[in-house]
PDB file of N, CA and C in Angstrom:
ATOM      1  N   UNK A   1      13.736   5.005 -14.926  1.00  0.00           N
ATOM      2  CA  UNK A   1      12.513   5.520 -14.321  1.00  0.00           C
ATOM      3  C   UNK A   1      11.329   5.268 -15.263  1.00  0.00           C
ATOM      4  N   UNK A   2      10.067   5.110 -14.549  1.00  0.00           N
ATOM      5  CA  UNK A   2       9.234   4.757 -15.179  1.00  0.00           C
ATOM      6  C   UNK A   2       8.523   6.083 -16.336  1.00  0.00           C
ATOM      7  N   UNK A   3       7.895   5.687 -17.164  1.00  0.00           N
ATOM      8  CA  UNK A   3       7.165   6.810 -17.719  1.00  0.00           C
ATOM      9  C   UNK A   3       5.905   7.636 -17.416  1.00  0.00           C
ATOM     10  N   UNK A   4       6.206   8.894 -17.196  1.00  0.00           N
ATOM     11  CA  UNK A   4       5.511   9.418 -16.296  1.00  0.00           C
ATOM     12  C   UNK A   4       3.827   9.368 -15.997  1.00  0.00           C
ATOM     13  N   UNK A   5       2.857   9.413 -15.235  1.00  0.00           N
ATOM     14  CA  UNK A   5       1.592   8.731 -15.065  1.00  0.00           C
ATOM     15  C   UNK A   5       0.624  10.143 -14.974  1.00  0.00           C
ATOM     16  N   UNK A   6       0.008   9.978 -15.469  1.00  0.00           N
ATOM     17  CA  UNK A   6      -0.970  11.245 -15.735  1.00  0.00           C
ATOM     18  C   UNK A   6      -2.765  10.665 -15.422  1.00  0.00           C
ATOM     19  N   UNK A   7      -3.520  11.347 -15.084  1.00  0.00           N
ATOM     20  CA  UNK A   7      -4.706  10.663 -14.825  1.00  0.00           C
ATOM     21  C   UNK A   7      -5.520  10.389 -16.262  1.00  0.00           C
ATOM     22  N   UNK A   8      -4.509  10.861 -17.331  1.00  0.00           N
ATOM     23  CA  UNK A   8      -5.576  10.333 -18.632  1.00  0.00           C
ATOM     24  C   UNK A   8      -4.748   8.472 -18.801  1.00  0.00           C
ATOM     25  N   UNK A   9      -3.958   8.143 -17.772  1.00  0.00           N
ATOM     26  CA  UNK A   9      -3.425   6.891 -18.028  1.00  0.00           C
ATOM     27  C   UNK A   9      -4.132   6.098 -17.000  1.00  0.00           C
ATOM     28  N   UNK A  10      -5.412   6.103 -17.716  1.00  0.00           N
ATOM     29  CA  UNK A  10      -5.476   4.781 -16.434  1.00  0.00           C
ATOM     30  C   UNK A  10      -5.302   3.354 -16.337  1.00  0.00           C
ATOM     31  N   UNK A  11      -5.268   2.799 -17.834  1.00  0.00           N
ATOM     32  CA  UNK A  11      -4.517   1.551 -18.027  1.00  0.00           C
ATOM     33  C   UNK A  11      -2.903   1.172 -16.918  1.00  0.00           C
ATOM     34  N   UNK A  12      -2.431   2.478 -17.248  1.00  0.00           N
ATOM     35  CA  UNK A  12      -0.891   2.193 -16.568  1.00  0.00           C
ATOM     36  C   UNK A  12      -1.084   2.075 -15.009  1.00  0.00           C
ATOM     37  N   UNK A  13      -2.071   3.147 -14.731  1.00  0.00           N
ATOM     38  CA  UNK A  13      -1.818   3.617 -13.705  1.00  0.00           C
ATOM     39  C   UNK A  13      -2.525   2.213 -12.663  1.00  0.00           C
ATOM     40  N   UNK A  14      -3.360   1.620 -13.308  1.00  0.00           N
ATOM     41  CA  UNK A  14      -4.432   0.233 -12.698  1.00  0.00           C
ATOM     42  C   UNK A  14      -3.401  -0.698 -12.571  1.00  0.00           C
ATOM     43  N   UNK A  15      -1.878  -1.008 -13.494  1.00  0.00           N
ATOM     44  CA  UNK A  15      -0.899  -2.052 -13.476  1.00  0.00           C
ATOM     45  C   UNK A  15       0.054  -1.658 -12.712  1.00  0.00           C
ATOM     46  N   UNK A  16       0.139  -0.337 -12.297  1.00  0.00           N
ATOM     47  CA  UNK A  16       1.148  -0.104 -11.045  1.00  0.00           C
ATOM     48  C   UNK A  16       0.553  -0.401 -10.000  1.00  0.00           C
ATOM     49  N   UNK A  17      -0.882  -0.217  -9.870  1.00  0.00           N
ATOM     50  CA  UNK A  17      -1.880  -0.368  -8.622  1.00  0.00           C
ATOM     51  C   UNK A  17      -1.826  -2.054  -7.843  1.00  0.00           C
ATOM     52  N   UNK A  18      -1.566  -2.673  -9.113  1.00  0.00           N
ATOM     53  CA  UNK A  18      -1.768  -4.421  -9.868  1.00  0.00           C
ATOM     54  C   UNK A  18      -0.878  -4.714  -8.829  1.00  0.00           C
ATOM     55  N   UNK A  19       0.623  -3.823  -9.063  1.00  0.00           N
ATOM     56  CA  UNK A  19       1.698  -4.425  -8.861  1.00  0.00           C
ATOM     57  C   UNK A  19       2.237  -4.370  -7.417  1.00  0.00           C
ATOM     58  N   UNK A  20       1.841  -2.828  -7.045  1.00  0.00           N
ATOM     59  CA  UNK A  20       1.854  -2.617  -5.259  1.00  0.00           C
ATOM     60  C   UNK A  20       0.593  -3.209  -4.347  1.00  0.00           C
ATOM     61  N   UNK A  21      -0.131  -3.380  -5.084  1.00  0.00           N
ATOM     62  CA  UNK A  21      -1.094  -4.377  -4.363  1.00  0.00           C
ATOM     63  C   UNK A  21      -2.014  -5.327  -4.922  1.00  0.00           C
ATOM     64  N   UNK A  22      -1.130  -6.290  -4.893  1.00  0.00           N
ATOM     65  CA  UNK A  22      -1.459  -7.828  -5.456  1.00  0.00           C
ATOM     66  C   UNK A  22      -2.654  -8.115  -5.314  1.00  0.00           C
ATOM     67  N   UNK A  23      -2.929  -8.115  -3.506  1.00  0.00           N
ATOM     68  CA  UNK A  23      -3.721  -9.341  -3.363  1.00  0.00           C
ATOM     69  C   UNK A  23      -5.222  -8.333  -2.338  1.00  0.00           C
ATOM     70  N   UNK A  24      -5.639  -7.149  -3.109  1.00  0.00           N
ATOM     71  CA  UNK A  24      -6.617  -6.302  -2.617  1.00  0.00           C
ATOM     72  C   UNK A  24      -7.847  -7.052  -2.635  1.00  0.00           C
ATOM     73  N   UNK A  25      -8.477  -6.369  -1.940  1.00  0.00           N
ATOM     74  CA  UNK A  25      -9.890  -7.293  -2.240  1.00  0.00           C
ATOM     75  C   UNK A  25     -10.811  -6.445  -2.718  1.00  0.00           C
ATOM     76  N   UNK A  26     -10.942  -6.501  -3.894  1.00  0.00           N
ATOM     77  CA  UNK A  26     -11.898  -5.461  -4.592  1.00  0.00           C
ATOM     78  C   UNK A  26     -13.562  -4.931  -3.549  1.00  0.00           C
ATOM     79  N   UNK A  27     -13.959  -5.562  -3.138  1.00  0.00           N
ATOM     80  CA  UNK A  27     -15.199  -5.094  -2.575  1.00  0.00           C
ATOM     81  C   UNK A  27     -15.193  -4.057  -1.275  1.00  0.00           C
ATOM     82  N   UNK A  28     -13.597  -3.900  -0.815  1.00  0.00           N
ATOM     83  CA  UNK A  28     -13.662  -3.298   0.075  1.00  0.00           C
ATOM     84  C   UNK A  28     -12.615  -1.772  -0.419  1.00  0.00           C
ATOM     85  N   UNK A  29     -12.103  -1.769  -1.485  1.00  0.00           N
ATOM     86  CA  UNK A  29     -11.807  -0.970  -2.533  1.00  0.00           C
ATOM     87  C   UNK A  29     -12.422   0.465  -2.740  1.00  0.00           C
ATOM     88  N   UNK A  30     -12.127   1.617  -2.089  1.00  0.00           N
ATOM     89  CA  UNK A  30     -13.433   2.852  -2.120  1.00  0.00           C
ATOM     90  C   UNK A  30     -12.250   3.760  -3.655  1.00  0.00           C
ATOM     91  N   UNK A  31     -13.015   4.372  -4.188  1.00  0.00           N
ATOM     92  CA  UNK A  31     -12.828   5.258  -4.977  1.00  0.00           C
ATOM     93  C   UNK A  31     -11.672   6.381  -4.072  1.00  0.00           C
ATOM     94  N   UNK A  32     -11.790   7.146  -3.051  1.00  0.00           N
ATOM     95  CA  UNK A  32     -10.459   7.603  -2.026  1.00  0.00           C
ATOM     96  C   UNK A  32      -9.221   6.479  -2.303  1.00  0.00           C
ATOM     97  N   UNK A  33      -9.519   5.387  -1.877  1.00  0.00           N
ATOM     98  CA  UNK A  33      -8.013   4.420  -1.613  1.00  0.00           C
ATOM     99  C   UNK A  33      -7.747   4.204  -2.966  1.00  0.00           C
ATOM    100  N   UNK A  34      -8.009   4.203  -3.985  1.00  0.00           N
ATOM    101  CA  UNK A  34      -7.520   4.585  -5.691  1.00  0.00           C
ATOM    102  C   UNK A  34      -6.862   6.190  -5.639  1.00  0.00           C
ATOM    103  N   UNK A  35      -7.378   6.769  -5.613  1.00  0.00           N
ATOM    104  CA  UNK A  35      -6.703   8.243  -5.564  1.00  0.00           C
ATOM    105  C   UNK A  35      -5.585   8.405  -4.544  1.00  0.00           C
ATOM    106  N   UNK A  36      -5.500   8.121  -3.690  1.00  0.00           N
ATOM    107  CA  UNK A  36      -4.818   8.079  -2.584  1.00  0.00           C
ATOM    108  C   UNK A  36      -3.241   7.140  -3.265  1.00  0.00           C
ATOM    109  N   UNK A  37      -3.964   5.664  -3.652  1.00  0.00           N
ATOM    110  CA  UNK A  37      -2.536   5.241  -3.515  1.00  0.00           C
ATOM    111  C   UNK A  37      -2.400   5.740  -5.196  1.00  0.00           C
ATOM    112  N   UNK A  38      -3.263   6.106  -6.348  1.00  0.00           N
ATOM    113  CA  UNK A  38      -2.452   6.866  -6.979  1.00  0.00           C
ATOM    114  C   UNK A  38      -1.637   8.074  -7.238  1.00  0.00           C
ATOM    115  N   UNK A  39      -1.911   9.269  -6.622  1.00  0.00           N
ATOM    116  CA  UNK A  39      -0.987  10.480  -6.385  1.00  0.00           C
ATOM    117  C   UNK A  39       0.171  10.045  -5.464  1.00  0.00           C
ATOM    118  N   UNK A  40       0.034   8.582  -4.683  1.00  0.00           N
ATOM    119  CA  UNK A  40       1.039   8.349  -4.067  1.00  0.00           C
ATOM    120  C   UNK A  40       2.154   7.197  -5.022  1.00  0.00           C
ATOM    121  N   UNK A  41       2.074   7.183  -6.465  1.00  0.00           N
ATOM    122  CA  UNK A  41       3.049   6.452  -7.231  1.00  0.00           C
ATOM    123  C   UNK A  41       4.311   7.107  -7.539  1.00  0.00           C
ATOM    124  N   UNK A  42       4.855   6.827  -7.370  1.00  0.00           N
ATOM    125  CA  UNK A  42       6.526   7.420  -7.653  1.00  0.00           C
ATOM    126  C   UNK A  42       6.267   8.160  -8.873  1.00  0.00           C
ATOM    127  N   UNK A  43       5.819   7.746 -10.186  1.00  0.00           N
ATOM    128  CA  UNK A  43       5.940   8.322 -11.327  1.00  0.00           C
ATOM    129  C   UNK A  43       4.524   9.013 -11.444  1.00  0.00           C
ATOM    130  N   UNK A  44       4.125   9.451 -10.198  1.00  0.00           N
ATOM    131  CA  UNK A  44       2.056   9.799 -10.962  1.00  0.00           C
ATOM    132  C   UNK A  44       2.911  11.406 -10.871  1.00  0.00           C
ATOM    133  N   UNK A  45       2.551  12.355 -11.937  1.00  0.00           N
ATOM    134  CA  UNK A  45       3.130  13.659 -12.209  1.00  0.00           C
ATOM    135  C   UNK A  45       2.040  14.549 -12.305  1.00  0.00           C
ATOM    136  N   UNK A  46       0.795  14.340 -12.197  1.00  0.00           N
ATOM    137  CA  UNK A  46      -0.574  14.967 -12.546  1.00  0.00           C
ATOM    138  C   UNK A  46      -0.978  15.900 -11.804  1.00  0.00           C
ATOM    139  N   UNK A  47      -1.913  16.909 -11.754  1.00  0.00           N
ATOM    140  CA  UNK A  47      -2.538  17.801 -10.598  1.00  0.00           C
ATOM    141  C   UNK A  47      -2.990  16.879  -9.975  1.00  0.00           C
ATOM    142  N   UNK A  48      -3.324  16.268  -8.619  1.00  0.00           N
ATOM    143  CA  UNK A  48      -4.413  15.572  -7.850  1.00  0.00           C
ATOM    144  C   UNK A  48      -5.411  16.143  -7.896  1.00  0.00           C
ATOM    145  N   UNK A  49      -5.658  17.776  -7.993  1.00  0.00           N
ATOM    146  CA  UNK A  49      -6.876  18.002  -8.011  1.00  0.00           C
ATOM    147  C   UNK A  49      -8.166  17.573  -9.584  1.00  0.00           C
ATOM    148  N   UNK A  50      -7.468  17.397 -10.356  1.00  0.00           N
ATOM    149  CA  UNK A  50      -8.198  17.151 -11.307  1.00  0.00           C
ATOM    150  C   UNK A  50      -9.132  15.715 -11.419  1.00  0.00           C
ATOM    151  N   UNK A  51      -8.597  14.908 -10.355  1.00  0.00           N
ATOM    152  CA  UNK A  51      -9.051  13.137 -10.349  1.00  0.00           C
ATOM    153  C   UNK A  51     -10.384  13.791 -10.059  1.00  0.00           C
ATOM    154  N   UNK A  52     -11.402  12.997 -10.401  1.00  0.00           N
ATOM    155  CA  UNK A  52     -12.749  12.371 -10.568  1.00  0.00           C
ATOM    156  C   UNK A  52     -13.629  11.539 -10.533  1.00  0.00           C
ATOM    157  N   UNK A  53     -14.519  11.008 -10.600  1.00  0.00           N
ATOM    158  CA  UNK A  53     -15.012   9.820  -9.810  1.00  0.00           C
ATOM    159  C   UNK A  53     -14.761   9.129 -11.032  1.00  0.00           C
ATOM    160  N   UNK A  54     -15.229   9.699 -12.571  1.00  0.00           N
ATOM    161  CA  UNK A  54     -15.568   9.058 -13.687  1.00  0.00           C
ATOM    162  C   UNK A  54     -13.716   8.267 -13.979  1.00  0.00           C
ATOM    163  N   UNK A  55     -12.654   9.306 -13.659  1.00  0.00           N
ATOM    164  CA  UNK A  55     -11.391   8.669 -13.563  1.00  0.00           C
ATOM    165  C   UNK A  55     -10.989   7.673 -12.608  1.00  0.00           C
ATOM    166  N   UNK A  56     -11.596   8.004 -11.618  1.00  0.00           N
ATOM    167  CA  UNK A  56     -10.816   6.767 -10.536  1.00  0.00           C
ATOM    168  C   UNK A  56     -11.984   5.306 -10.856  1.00  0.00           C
ATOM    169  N   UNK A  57     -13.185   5.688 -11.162  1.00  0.00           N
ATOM    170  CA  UNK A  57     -14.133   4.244 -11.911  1.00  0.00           C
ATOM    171  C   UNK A  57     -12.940   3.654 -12.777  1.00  0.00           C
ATOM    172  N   UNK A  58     -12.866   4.608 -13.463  1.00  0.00           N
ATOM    173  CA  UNK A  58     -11.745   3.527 -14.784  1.00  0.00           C
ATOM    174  C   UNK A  58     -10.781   2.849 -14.489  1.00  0.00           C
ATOM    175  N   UNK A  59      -9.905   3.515 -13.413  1.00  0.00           N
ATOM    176  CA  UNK A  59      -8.641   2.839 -12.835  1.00  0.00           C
ATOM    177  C   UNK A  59      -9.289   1.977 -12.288  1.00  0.00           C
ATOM    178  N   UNK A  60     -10.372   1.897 -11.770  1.00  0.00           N
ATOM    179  CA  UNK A  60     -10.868   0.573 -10.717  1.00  0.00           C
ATOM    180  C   UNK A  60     -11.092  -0.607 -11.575  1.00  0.00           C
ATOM    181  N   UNK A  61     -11.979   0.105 -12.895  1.00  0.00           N
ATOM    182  CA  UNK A  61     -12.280  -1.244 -13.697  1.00  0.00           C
ATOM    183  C   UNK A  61     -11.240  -1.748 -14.587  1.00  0.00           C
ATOM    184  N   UNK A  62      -9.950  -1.154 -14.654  1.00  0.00           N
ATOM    185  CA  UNK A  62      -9.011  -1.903 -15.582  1.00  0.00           C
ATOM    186  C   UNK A  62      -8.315  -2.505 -14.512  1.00  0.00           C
ATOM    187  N   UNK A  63      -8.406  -2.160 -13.299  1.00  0.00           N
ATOM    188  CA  UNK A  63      -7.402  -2.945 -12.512  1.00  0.00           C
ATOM    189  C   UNK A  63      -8.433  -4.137 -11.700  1.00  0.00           C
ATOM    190  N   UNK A  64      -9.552  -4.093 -11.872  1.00  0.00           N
ATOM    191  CA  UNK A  64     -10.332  -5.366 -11.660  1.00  0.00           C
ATOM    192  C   UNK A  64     -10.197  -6.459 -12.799  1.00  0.00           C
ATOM    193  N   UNK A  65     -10.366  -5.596 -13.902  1.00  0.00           N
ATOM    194  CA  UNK A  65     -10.379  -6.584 -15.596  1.00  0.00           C
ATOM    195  C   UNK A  65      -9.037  -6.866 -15.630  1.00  0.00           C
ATOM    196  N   UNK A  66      -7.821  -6.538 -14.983  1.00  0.00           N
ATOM    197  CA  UNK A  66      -6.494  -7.233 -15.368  1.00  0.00           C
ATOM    198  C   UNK A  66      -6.384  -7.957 -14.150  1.00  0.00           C
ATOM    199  N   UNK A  67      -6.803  -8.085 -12.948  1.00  0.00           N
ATOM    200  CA  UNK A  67      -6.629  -9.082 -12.314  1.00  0.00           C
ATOM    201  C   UNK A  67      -7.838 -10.264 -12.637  1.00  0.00           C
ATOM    202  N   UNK A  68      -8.493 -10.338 -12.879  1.00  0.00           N
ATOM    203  CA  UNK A  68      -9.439 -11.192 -13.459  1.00  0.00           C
ATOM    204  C   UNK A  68      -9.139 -11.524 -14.484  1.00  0.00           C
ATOM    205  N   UNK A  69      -8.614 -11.102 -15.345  1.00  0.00           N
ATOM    206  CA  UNK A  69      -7.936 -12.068 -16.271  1.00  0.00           C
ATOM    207  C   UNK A  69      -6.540 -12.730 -16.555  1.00  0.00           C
ATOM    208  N   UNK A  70      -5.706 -12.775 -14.934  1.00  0.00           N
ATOM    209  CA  UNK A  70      -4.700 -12.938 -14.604  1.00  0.00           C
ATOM    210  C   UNK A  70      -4.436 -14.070 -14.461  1.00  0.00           C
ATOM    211  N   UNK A  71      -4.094 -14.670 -15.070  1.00  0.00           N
ATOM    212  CA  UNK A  71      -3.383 -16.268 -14.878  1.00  0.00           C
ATOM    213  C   UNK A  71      -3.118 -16.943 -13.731  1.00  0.00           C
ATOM    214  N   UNK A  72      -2.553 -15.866 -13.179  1.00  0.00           N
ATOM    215  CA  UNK A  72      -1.516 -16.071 -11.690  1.00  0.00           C
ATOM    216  C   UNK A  72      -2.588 -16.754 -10.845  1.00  0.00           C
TER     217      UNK A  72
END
């Protein structure tokens, strides 16, 4: 099992995002559909109520900056 996901992880939490959805199209991407499919990760263990805009920004921008710098 994976290690558990907390909203101070948003590195991890942007590469699980990476991984269940490949091929998103960032511009149509709302701050809800980040929260949403993160409390919905197998390993996310966190209050949901605590997410934030300033938290779900971050998950957005590490999971924009790791697909943009994705080889693939």
């Amino acid at each position: 099992m994976a290690d558990p996901l907390n909203w101070d992880s948003t590195f991890a939490i942007a590469l699980a995002l990476k991984n269940i959805h490949p091929r998103v199209d960032f511009e149509k991407v709302s701050l809800g559909d980040i929260y949403r499919w993160t409390i919905a990760l197998e390993s996310f263990e966190d209050d949901p109520a605590l997410a934030n805009d300033e938290i779900l920004s971050a998950i957005y921008q590490d999971w924009f900056e790791e697909t943009l710098n994705d080889p693939k």
